[in-house]
C-alpha atoms as a PDB file:
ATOM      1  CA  UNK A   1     -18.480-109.147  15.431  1.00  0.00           C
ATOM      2  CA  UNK A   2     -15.633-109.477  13.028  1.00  0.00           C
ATOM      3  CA  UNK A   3     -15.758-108.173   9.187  1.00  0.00           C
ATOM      4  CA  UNK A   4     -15.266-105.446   7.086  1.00  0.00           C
ATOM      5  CA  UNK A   5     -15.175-102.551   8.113  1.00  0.00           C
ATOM      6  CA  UNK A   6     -14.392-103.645  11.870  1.00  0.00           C
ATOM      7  CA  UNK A   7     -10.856-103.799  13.620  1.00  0.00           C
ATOM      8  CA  UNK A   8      -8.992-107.024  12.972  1.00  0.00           C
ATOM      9  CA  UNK A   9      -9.509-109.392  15.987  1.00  0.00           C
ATOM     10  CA  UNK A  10      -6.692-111.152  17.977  1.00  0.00           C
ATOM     11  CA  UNK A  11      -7.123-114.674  18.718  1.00  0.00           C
ATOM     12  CA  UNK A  12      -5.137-115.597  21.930  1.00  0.00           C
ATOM     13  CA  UNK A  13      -3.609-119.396  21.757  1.00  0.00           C
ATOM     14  CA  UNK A  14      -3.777-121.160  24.953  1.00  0.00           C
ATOM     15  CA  UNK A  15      -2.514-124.969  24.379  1.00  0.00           C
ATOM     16  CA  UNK A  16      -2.723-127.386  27.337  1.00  0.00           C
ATOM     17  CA  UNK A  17      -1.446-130.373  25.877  1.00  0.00           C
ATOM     18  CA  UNK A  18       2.055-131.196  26.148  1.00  0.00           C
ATOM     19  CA  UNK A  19       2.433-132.119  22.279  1.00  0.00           C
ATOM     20  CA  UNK A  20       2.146-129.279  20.941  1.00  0.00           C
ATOM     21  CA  UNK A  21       4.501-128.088  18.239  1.00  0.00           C
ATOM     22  CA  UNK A  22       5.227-125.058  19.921  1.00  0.00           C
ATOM     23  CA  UNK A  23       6.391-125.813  23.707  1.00  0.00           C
ATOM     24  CA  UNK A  24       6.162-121.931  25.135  1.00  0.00           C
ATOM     25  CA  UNK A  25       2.412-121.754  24.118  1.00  0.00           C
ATOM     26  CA  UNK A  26       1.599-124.766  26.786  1.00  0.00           C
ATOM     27  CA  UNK A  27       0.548-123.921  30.243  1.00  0.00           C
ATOM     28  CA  UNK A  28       0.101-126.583  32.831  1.00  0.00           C
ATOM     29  CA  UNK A  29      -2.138-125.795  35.765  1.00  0.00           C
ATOM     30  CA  UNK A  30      -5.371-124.001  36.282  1.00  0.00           C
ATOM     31  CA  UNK A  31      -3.515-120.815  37.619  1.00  0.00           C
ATOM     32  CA  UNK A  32      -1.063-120.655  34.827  1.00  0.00           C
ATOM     33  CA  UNK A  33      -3.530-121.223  32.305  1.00  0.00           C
ATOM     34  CA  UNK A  34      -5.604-118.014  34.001  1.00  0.00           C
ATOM     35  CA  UNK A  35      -2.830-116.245  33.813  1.00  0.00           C
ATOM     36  CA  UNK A  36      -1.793-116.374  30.865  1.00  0.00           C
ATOM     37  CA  UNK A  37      -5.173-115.903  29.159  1.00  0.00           C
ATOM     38  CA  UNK A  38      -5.714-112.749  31.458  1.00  0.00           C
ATOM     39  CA  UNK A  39      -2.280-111.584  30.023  1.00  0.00           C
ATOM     40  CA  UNK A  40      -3.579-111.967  26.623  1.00  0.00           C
ATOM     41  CA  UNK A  41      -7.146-110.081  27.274  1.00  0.00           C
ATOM     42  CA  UNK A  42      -5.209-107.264  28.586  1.00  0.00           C
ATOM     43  CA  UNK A  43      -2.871-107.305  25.623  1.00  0.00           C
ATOM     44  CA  UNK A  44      -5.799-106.930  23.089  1.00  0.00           C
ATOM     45  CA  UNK A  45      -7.428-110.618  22.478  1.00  0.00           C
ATOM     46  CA  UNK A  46     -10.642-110.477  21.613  1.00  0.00           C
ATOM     47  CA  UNK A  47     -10.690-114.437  21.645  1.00  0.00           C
ATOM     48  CA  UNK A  48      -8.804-117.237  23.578  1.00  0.00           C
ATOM     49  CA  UNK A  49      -8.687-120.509  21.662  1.00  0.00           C
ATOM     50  CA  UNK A  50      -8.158-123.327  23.768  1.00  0.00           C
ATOM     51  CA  UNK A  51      -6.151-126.605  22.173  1.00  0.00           C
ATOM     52  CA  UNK A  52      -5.800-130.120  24.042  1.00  0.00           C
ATOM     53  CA  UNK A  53      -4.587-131.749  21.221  1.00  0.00           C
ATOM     54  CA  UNK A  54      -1.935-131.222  19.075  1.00  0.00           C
ATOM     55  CA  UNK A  55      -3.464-131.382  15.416  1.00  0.00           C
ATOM     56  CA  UNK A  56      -0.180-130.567  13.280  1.00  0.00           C
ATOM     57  CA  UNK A  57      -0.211-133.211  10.336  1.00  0.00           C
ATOM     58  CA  UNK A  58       3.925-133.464  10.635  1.00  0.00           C
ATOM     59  CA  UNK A  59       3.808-134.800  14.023  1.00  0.00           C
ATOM     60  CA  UNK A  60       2.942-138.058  16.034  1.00  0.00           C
ATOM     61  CA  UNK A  61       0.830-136.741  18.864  1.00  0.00           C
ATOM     62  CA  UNK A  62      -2.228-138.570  18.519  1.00  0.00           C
ATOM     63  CA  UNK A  63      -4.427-139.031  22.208  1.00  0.00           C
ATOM     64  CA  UNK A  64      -7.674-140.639  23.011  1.00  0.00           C
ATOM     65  CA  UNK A  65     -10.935-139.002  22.880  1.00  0.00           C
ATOM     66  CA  UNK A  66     -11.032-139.223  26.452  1.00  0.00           C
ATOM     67  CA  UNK A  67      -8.212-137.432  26.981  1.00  0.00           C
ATOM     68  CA  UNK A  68      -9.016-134.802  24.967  1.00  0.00           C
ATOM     69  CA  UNK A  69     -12.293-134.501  26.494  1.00  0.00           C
ATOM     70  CA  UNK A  70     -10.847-134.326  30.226  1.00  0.00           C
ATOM     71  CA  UNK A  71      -8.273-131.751  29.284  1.00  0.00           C
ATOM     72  CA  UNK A  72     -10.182-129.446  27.489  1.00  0.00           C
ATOM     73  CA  UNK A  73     -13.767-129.662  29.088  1.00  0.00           C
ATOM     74  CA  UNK A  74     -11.674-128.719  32.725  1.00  0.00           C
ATOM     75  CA  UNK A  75      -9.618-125.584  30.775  1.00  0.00           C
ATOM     76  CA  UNK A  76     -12.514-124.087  29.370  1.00  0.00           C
ATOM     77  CA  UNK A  77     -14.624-124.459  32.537  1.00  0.00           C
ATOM     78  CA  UNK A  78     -11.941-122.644  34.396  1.00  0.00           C
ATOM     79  CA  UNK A  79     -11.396-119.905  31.654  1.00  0.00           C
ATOM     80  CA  UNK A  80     -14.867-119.223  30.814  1.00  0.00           C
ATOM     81  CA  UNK A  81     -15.428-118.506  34.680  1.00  0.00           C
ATOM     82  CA  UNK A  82     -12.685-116.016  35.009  1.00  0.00           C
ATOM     83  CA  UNK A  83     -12.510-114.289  30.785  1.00  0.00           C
ATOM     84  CA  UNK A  84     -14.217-111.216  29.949  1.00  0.00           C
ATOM     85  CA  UNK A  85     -14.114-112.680  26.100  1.00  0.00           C
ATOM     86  CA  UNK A  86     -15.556-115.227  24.623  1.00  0.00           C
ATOM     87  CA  UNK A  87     -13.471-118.914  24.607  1.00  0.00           C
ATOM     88  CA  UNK A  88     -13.269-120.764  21.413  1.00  0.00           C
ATOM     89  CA  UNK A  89     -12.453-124.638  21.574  1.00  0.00           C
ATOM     90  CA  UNK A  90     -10.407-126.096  19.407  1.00  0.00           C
ATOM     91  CA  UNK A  91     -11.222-129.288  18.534  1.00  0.00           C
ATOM     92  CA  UNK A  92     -12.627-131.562  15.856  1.00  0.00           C
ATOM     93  CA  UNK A  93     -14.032-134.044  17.475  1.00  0.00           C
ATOM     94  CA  UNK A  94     -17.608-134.737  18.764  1.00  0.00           C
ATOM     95  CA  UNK A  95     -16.633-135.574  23.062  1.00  0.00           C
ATOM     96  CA  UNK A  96     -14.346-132.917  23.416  1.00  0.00           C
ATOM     97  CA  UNK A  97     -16.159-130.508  21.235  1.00  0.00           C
ATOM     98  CA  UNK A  98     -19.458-130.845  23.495  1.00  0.00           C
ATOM     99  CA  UNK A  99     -17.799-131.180  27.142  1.00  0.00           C
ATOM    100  CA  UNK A 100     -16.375-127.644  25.792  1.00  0.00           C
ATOM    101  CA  UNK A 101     -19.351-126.081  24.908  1.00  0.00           C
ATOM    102  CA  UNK A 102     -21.136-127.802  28.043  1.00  0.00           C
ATOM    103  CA  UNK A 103     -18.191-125.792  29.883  1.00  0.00           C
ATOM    104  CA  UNK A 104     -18.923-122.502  28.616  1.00  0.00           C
ATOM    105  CA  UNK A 105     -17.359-122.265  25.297  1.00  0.00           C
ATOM    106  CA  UNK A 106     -18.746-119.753  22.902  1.00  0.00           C
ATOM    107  CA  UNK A 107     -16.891-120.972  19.706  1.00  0.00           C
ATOM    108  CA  UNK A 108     -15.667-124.323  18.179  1.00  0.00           C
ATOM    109  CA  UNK A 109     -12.566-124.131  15.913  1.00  0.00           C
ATOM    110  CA  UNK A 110     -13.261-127.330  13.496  1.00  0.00           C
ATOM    111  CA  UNK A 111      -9.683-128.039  11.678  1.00  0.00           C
ATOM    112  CA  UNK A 112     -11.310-130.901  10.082  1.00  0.00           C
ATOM    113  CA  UNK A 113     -13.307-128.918   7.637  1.00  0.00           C
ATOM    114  CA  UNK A 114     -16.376-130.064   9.928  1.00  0.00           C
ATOM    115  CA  UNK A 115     -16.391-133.642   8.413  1.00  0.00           C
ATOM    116  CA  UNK A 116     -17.851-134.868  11.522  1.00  0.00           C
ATOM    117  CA  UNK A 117     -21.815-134.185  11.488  1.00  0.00           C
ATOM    118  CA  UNK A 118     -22.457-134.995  15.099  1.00  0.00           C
ATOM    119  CA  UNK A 119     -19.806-131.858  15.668  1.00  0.00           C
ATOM    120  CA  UNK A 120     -21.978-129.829  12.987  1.00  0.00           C
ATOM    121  CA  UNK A 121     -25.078-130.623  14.936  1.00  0.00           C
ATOM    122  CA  UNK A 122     -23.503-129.757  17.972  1.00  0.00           C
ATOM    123  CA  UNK A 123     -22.813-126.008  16.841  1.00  0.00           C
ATOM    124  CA  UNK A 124     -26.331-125.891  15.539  1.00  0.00           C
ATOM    125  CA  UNK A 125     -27.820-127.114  18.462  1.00  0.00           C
ATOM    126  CA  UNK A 126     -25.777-124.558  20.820  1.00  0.00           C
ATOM    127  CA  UNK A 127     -25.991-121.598  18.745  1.00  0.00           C
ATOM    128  CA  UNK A 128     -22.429-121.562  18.821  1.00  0.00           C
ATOM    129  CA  UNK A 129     -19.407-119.423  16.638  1.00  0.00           C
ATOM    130  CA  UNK A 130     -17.467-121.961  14.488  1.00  0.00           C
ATOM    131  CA  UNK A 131     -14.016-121.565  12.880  1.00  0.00           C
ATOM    132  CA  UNK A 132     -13.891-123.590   9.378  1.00  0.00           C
ATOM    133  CA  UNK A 133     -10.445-124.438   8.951  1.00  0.00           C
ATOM    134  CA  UNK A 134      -9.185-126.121   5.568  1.00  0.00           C
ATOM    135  CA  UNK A 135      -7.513-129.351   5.617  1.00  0.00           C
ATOM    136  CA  UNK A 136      -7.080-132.411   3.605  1.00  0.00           C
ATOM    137  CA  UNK A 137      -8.538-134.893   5.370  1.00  0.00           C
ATOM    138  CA  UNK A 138      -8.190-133.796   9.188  1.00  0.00           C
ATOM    139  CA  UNK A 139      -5.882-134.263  12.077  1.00  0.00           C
ATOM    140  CA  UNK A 140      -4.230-137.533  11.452  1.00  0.00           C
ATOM    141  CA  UNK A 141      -7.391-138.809   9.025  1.00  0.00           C
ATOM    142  CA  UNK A 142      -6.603-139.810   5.432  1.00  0.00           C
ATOM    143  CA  UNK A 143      -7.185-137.355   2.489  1.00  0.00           C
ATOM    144  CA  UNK A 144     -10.189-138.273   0.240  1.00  0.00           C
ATOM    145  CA  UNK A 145      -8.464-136.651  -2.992  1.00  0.00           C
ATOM    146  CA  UNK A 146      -5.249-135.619  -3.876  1.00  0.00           C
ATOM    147  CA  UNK A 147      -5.039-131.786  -4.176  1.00  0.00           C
ATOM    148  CA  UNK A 148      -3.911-130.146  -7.716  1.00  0.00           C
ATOM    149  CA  UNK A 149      -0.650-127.768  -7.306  1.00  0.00           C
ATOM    150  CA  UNK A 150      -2.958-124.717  -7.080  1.00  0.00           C
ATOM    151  CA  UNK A 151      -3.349-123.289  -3.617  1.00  0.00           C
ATOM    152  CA  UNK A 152      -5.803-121.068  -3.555  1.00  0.00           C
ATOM    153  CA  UNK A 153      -8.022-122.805  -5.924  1.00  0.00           C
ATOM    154  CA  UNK A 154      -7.910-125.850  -4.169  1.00  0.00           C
ATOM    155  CA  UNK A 155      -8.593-124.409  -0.700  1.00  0.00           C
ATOM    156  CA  UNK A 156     -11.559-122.275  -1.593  1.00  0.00           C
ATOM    157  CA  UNK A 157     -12.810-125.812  -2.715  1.00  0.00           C
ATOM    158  CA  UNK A 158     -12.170-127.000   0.697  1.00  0.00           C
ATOM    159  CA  UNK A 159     -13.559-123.892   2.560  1.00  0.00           C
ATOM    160  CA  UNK A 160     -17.002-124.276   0.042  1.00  0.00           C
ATOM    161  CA  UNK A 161     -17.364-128.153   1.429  1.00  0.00           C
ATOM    162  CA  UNK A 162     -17.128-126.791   4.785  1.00  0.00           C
ATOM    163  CA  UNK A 163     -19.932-124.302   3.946  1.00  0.00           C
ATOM    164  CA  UNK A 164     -22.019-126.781   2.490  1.00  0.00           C
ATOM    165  CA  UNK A 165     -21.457-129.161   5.448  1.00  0.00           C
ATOM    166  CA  UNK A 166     -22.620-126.022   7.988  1.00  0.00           C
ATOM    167  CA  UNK A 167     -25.727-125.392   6.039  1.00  0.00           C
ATOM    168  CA  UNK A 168     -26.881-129.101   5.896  1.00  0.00           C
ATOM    169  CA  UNK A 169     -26.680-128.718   9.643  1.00  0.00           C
ATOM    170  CA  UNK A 170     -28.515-125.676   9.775  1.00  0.00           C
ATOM    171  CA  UNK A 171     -25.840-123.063  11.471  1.00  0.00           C
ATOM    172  CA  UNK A 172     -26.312-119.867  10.382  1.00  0.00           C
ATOM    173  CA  UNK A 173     -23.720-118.282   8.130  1.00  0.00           C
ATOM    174  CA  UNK A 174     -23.313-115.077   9.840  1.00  0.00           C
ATOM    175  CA  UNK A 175     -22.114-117.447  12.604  1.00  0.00           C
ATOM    176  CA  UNK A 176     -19.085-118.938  10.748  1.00  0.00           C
ATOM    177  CA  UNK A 177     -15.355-117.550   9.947  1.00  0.00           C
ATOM    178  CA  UNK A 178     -13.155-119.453   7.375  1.00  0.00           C
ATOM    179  CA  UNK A 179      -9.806-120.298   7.872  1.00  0.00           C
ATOM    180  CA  UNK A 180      -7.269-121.695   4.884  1.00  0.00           C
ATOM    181  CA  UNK A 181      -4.976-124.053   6.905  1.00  0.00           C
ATOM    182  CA  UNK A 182      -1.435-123.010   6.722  1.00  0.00           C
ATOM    183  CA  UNK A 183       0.839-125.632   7.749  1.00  0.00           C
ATOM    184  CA  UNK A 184      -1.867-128.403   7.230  1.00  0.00           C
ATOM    185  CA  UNK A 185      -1.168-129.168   3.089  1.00  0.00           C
ATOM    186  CA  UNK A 186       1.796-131.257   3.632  1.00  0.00           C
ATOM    187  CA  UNK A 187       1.371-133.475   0.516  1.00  0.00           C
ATOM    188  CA  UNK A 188      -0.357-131.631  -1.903  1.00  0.00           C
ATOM    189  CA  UNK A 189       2.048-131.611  -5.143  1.00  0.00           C
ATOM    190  CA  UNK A 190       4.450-128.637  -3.601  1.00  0.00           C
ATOM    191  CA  UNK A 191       6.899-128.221  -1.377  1.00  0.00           C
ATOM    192  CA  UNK A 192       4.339-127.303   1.814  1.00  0.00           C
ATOM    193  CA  UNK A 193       6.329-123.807   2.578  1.00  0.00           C
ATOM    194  CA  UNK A 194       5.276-122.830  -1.187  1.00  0.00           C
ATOM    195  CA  UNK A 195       1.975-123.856  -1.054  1.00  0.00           C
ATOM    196  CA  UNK A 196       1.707-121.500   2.150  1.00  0.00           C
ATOM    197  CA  UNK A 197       3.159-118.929   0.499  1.00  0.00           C
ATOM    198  CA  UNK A 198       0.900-119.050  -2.193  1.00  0.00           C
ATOM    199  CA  UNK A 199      -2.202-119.110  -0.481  1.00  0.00           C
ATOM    200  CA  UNK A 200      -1.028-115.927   1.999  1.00  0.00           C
ATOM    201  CA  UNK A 201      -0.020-113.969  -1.516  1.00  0.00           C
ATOM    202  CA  UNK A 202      -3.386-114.549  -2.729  1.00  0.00           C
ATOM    203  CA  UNK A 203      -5.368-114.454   0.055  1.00  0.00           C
ATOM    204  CA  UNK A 204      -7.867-111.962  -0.966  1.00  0.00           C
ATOM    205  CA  UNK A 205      -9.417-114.309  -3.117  1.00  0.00           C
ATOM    206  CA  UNK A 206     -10.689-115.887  -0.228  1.00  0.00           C
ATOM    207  CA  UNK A 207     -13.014-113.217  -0.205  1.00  0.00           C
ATOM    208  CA  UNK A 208     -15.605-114.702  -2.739  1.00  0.00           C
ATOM    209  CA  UNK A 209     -16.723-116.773  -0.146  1.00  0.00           C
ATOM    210  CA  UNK A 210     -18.640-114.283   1.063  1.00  0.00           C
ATOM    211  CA  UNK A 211     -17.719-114.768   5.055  1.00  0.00           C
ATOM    212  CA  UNK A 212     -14.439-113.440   7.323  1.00  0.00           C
ATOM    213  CA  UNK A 213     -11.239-114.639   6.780  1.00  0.00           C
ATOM    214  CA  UNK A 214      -9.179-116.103  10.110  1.00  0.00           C
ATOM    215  CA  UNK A 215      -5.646-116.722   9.858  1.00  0.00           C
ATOM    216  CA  UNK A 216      -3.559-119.144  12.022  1.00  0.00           C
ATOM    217  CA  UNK A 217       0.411-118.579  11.051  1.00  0.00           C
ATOM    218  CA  UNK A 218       2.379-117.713  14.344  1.00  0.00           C
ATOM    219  CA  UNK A 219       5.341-119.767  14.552  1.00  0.00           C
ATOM    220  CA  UNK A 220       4.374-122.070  12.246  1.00  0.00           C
ATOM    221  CA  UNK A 221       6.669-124.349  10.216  1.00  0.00           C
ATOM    222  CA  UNK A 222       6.787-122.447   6.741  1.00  0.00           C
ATOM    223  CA  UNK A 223       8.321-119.659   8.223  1.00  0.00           C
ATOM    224  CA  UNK A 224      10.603-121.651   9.964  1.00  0.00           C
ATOM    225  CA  UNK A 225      11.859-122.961   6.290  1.00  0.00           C
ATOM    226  CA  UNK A 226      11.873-119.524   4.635  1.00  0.00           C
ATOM    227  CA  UNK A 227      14.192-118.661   7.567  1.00  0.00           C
ATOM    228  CA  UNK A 228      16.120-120.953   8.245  1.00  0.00           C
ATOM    229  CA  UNK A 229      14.802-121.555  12.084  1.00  0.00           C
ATOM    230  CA  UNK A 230      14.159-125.218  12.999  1.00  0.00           C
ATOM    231  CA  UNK A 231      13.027-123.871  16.918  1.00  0.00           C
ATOM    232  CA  UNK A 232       9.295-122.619  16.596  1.00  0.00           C
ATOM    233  CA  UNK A 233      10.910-120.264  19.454  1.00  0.00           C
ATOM    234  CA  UNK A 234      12.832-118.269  17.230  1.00  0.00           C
ATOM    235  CA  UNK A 235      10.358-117.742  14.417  1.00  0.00           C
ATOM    236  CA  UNK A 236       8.390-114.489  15.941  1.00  0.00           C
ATOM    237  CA  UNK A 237       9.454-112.201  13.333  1.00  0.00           C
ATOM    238  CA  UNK A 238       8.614-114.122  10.625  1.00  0.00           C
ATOM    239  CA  UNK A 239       5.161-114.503  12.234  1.00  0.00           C
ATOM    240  CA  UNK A 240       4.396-110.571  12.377  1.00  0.00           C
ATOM    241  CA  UNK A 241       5.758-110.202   8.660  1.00  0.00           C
ATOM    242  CA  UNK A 242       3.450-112.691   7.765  1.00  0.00           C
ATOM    243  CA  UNK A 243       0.673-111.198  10.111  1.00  0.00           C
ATOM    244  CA  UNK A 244       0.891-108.328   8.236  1.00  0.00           C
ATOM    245  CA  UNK A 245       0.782-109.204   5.050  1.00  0.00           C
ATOM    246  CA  UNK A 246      -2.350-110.974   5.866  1.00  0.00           C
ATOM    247  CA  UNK A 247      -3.889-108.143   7.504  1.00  0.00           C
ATOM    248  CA  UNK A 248      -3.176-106.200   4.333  1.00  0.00           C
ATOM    249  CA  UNK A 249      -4.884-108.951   2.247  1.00  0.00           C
ATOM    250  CA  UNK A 250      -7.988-108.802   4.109  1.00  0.00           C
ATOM    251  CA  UNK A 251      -7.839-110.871   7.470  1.00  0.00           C
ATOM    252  CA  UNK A 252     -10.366-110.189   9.569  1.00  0.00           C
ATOM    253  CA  UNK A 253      -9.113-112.329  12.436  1.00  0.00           C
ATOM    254  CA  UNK A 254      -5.670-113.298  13.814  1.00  0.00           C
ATOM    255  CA  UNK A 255      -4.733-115.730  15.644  1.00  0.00           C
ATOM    256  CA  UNK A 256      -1.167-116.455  17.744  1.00  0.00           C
ATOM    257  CA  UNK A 257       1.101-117.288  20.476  1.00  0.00           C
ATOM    258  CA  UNK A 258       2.339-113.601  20.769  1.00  0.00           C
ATOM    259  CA  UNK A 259      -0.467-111.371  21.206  1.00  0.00           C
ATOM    260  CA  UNK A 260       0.973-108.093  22.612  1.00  0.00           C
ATOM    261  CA  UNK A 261       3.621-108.153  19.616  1.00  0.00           C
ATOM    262  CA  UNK A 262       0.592-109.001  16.895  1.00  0.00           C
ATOM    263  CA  UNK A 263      -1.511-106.320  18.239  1.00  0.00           C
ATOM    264  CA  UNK A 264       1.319-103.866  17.172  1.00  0.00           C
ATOM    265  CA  UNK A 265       1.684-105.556  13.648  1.00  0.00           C
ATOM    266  CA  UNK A 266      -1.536-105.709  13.256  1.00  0.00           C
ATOM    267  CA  UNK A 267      -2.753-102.187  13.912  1.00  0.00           C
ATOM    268  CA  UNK A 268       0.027-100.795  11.521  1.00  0.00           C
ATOM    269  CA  UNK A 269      -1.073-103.195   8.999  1.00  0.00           C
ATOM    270  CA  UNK A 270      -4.618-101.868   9.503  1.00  0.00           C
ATOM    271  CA  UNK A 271      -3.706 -98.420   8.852  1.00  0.00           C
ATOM    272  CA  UNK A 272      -1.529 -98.650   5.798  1.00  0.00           C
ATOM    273  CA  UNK A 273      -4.764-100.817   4.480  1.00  0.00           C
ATOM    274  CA  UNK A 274      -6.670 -98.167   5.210  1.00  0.00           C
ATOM    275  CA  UNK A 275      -4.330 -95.459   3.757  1.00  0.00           C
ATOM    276  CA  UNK A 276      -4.371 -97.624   0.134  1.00  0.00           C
ATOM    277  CA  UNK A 277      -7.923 -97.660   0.179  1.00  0.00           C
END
């Protein structure tokens, strides 16, 4: 359970494909991969999100569905066997999505906005948690309008498409947590570190949707032009400033490379929230 009222939830990231933007959040092998998640459980996750495909929009990293499906489907199966929490998949597409779920995955994180409905129907079908993630037009996919210069506004849009699309398929919205994309509005009429900026700032008007809010922004490109830092490696302090000013604006869920350092952020976050209220 994840809302107000509750403690913010970590989201563990556990990437086993080679692509991914950030190389020191890929683990190859079924023992590292166990490892690593364990070490992430005992650090305070509440959720490990599994990724076999690299989705960021700035990079070539496309792979076939059958590759997807044979990397993730195996990871899960091995996590879900050994995890006290619940595993999330993170995938968009309808193969991988149901060999991950057929492997014991509890949640799907859809960073398409869940424009597929065979992935829709696959949640509904499995009574399973979904992540809605904003995003143009998907990993890779083209963009079906060009977004206005006005973050938040235009994301919310998103987010309510996403909602729509859910309750066509019949999942439940209790079952769903909304996420606004950082890093994935690359050509959207401003510079993409601004429009990131602007949607963090504001993020508490993400609230009017009515359903928690999950934020992905550990090590993610923005920060890395705010500061200067072209290595996703050396952004970690830019990803707990941001953490926390997302916890202050009402996050509900967190999710990151770094858990033992975002639990910390995190819970002092929490308390000066709870000291202004």
């Amino acid at each position: 359970m994840v809302g107000d009222g509750l403690p913010v939830a970590i989201v563990g990231v556990i990437n086993v494909s080679p692509e991914s933007f950030h190389a020191g959040s890929v683990y190859r092998g079924e023992e590292a991969i166990v490892r690593a998640a364990l070490g992430m459980v005992e650090a305070g996750a509440a959720l490990i999100d599994v990724g076999a495909r690299s989705t960021a929009p700035y990079r070539d990293t496309a792979i076939d569905d059958a590759t997807e499906t044979a990397r993730l489907g195996r990871a899960v199966e091995v996590l879900a066997a050994k995890l006290p929490v619940p595993v999330c998949a993170d995938t968009a597409r309808p193969g991988p999505a149901r060999a991950a779920l057929d492997a014991g995955a509890r949640v799907l994180n859809d960073v398409s906005t869940l424009r597929d409905p065979e992935v829709a129907r696959l949640v509904a079908a499995r009574s399973a948690g979904l992540i809605v993630m904003a995003s143009p037009g998907g990993p890779g996919g083209g963009r079906p309008w060009r977004a206005r210069p006005a973050p938040v506004a235009t994301v919310a849009a998103v987010l309510r498409d996403g909602l729509r699309r859910a309750r066509r398929a019949g999942i439940p919205r209790a079952r769903i947590v909304l996420d606004p994309g950082i890093g994935f509005f690359r050509d959207a009429g401003l510079p993409w570190d601004e429009w990131d900026a602007r949607v963090l700032a504001r993020l508490r008007r993400l609230r009017q949707l009515m359903r928690p809010i999950c934020v992905g922004i550990s090590r993610k490109s923005f920060l890395g032009a705010i500061l200067g830092h072209a290595d996703p490696g050396s952004r970690l302090s830019g990803s707990l400033a941001a953490t926390a000013a997302a916890v202050l604006d009402g996050a509900a869920l967190v999710r990151t490379h770094d858990v033992a350092e975002t639990r910390d952020a995190v819970r002092v976050a929490e308390r000066l929230r709870a000291a202004r209220r």
